[in-house]
C-alpha atoms as a PDB file:
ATOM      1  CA  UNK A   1     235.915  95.581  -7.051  1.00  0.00           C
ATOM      2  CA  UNK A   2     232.704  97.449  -8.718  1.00  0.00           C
ATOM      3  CA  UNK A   3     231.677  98.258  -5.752  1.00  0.00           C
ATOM      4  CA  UNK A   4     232.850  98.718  -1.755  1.00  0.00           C
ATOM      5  CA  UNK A   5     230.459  96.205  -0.249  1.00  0.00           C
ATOM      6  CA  UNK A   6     232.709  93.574  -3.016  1.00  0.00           C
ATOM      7  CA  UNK A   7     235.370  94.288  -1.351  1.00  0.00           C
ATOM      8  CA  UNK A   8     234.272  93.690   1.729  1.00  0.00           C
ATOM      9  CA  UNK A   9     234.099  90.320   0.614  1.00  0.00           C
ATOM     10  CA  UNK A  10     238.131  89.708  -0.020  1.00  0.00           C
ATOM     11  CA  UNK A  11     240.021  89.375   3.364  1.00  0.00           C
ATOM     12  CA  UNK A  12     243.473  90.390   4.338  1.00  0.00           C
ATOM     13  CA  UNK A  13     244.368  86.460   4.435  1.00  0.00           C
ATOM     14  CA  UNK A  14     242.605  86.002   0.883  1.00  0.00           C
ATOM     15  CA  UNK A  15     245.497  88.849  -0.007  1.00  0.00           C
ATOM     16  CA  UNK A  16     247.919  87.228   1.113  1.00  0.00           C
ATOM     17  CA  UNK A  17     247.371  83.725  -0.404  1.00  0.00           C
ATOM     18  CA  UNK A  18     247.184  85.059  -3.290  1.00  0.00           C
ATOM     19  CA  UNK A  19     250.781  86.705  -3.011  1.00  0.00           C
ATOM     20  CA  UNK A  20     251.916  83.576  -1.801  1.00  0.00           C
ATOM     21  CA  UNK A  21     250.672  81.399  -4.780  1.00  0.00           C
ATOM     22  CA  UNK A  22     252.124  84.035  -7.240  1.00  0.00           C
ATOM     23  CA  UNK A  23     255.436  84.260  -5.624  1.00  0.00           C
ATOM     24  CA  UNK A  24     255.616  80.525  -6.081  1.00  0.00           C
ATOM     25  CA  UNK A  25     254.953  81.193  -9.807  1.00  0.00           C
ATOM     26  CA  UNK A  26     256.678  84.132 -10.630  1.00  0.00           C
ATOM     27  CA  UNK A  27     260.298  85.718  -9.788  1.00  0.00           C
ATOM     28  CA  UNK A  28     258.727  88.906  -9.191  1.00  0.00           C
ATOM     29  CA  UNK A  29     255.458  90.182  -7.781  1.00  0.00           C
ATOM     30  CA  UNK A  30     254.041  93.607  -7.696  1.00  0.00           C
ATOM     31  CA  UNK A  31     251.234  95.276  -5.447  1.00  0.00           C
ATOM     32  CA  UNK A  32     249.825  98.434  -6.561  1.00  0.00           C
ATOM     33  CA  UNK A  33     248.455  99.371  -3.278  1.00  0.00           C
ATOM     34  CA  UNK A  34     245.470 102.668  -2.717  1.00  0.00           C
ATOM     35  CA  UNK A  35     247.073 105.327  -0.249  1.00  0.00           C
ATOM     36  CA  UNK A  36     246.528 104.732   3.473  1.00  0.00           C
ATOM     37  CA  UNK A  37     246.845 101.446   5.408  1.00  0.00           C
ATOM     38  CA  UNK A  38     243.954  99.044   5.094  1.00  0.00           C
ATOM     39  CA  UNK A  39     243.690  95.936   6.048  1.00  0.00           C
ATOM     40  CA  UNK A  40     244.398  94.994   2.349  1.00  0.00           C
ATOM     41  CA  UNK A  41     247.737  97.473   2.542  1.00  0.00           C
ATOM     42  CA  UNK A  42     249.020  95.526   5.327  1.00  0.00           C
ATOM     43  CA  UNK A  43     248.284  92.035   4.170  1.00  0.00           C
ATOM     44  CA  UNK A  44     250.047  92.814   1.275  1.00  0.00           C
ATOM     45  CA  UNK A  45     252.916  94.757   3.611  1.00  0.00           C
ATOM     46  CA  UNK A  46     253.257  91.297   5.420  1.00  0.00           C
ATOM     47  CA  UNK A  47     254.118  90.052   2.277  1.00  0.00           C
ATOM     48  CA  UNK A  48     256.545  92.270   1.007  1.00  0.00           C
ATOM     49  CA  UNK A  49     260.534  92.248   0.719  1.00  0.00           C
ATOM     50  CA  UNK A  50     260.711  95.456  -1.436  1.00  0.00           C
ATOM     51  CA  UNK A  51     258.495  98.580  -1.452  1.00  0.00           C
ATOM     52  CA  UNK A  52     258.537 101.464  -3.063  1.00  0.00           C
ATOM     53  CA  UNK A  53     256.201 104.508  -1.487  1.00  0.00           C
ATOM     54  CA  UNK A  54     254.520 107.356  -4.012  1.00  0.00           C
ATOM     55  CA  UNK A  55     254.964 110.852  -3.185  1.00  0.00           C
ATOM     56  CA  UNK A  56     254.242 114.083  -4.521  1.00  0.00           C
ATOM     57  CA  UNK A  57     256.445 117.312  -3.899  1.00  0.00           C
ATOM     58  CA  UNK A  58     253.875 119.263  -1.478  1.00  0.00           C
ATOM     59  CA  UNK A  59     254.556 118.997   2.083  1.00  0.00           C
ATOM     60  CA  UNK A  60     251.581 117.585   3.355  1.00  0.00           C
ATOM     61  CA  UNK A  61     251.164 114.554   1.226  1.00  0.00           C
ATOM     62  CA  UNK A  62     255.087 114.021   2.449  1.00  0.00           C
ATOM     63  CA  UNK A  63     254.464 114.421   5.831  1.00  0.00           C
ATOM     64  CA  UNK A  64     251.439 111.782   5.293  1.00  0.00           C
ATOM     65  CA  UNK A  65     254.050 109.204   3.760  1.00  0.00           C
ATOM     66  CA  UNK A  66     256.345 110.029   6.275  1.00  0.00           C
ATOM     67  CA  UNK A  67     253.413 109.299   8.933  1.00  0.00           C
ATOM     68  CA  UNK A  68     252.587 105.709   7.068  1.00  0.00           C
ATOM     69  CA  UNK A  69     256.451 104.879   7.322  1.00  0.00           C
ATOM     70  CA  UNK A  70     256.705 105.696  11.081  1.00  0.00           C
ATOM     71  CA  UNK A  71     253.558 103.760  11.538  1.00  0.00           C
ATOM     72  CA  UNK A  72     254.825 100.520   9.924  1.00  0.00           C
ATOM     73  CA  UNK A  73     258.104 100.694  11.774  1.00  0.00           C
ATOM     74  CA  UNK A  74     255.996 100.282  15.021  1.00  0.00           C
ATOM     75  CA  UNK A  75     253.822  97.713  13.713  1.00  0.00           C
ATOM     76  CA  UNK A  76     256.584  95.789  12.403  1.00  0.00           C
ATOM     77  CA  UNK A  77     255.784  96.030   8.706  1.00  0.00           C
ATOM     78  CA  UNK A  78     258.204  98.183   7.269  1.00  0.00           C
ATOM     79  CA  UNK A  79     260.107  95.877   4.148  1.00  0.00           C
ATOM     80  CA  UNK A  80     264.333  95.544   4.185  1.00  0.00           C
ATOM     81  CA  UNK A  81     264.047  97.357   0.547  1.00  0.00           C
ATOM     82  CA  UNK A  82     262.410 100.621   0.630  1.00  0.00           C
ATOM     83  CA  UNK A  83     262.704 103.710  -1.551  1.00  0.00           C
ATOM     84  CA  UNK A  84     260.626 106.546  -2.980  1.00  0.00           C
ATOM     85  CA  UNK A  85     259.574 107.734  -6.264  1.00  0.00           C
ATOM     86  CA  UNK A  86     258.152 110.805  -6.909  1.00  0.00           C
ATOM     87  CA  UNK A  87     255.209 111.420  -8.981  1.00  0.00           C
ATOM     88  CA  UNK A  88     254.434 114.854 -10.735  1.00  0.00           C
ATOM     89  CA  UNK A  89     257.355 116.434  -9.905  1.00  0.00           C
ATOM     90  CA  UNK A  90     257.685 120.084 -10.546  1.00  0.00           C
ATOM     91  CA  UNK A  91     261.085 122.189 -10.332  1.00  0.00           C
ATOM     92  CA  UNK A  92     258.140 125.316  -9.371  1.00  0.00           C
ATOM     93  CA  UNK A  93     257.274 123.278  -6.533  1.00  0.00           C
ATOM     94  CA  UNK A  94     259.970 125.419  -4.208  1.00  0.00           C
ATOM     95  CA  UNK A  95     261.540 121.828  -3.010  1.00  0.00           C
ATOM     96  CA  UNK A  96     264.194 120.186  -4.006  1.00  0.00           C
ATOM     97  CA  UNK A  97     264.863 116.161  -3.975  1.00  0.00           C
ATOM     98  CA  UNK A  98     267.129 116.302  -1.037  1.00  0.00           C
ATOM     99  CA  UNK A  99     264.615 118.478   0.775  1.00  0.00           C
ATOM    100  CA  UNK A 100     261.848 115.370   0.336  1.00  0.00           C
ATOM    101  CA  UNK A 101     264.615 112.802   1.640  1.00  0.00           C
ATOM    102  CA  UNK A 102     265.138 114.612   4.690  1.00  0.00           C
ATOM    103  CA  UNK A 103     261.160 115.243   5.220  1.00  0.00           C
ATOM    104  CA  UNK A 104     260.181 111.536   4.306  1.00  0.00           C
ATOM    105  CA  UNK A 105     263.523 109.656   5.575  1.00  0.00           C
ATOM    106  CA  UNK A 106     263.786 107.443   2.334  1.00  0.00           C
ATOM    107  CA  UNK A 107     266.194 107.943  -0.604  1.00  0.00           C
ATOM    108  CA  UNK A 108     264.562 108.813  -3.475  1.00  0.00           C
ATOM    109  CA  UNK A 109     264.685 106.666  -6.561  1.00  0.00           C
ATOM    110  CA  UNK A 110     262.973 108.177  -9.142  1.00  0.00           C
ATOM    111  CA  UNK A 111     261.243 111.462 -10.458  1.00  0.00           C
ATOM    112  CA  UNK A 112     258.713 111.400 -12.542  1.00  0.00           C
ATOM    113  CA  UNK A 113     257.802 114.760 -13.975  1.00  0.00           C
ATOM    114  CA  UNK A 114     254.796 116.706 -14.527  1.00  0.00           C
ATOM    115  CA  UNK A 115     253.899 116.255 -17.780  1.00  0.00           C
ATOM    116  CA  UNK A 116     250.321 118.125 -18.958  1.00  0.00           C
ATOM    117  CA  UNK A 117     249.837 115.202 -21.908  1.00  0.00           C
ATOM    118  CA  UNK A 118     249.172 112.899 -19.019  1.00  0.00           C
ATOM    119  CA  UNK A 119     245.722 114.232 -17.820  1.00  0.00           C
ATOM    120  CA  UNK A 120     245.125 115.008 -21.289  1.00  0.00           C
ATOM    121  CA  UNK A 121     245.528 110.966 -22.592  1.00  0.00           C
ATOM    122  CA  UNK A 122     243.519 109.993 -19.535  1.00  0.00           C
ATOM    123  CA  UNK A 123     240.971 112.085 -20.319  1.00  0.00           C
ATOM    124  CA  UNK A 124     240.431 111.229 -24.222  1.00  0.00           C
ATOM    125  CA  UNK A 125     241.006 107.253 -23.170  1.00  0.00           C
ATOM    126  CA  UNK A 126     243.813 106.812 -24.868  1.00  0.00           C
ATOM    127  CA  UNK A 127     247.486 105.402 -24.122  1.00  0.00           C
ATOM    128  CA  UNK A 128     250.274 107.934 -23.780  1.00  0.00           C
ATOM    129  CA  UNK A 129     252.225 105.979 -25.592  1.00  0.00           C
ATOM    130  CA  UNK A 130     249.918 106.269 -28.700  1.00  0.00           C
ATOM    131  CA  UNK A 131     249.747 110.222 -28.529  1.00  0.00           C
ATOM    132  CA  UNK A 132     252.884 110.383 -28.755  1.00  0.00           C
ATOM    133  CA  UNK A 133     253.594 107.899 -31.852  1.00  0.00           C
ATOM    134  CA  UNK A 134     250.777 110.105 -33.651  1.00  0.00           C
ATOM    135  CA  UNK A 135     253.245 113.337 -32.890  1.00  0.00           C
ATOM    136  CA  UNK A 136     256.258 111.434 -34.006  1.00  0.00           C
ATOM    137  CA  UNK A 137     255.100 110.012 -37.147  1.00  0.00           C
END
């Protein structure tokens, strides 16, 4: 929405009709979800048969993740099909992959590295995937 009192105006049951119509359309369905569990988050938890939750390699935003999971477990929300990707992972970080398992109890299914061209695409507006066709051709 363009602006937070927009949102206010889409409901956790207007979420979920919506994932209902598409998964009657389509063989797959994703969510991008925001961090944290709003009533949006859930609606589209209560929809979900596979998830797969972001992390970075710092300790805190781990231990948040790992917070979210134990919370959905009580409420009854966590999907069957879980795993965890890793976003801006850096080797300097002084963790390694199996350290994040153990910390956020999910297996972790991919790594995705820090990469300084990312920021720097972002910034100028322009698709990764272009910058790096210039730089190749």
């Amino acid at each position: 929405p363009e602006s937070p009192a927009m949102a206010d105006r889409v409901s956790g049951d207007d979420i979920r009709g919506l994932l209902t119509r598409l998964a009657g359309q389509f063989r797959f369905v994703v969510a991008d979800t925001a961090s944290g569990l709003t009533e949006h988050t859930l609606a589209v938890l209560e929809e979900t048969t596979d998830a797969i939750f972001v992390s970075t390699m710092d300790v805190a935003c781990m231990r948040d993740v790992r917070r979210e999971l134990d919370l959905l477990v009580q409420l009854g929300l966590l999907p069957p099909q879980r795993s965890l990707t890793l976003n801006m992972a850096d080797r300097a970080s002084g963790l390694l992959v199996k350290d994040v398992e153990t910390v956020v109890g999910l297996p972790v299914e991919a790594v995705l590295p820090r990469d300084k061209t990312v920021p720097l695409a972002g910034n100028r507006g322009e698709p990764l995937m272009l910058e790096r066709l210039k730089a190749a051709g």
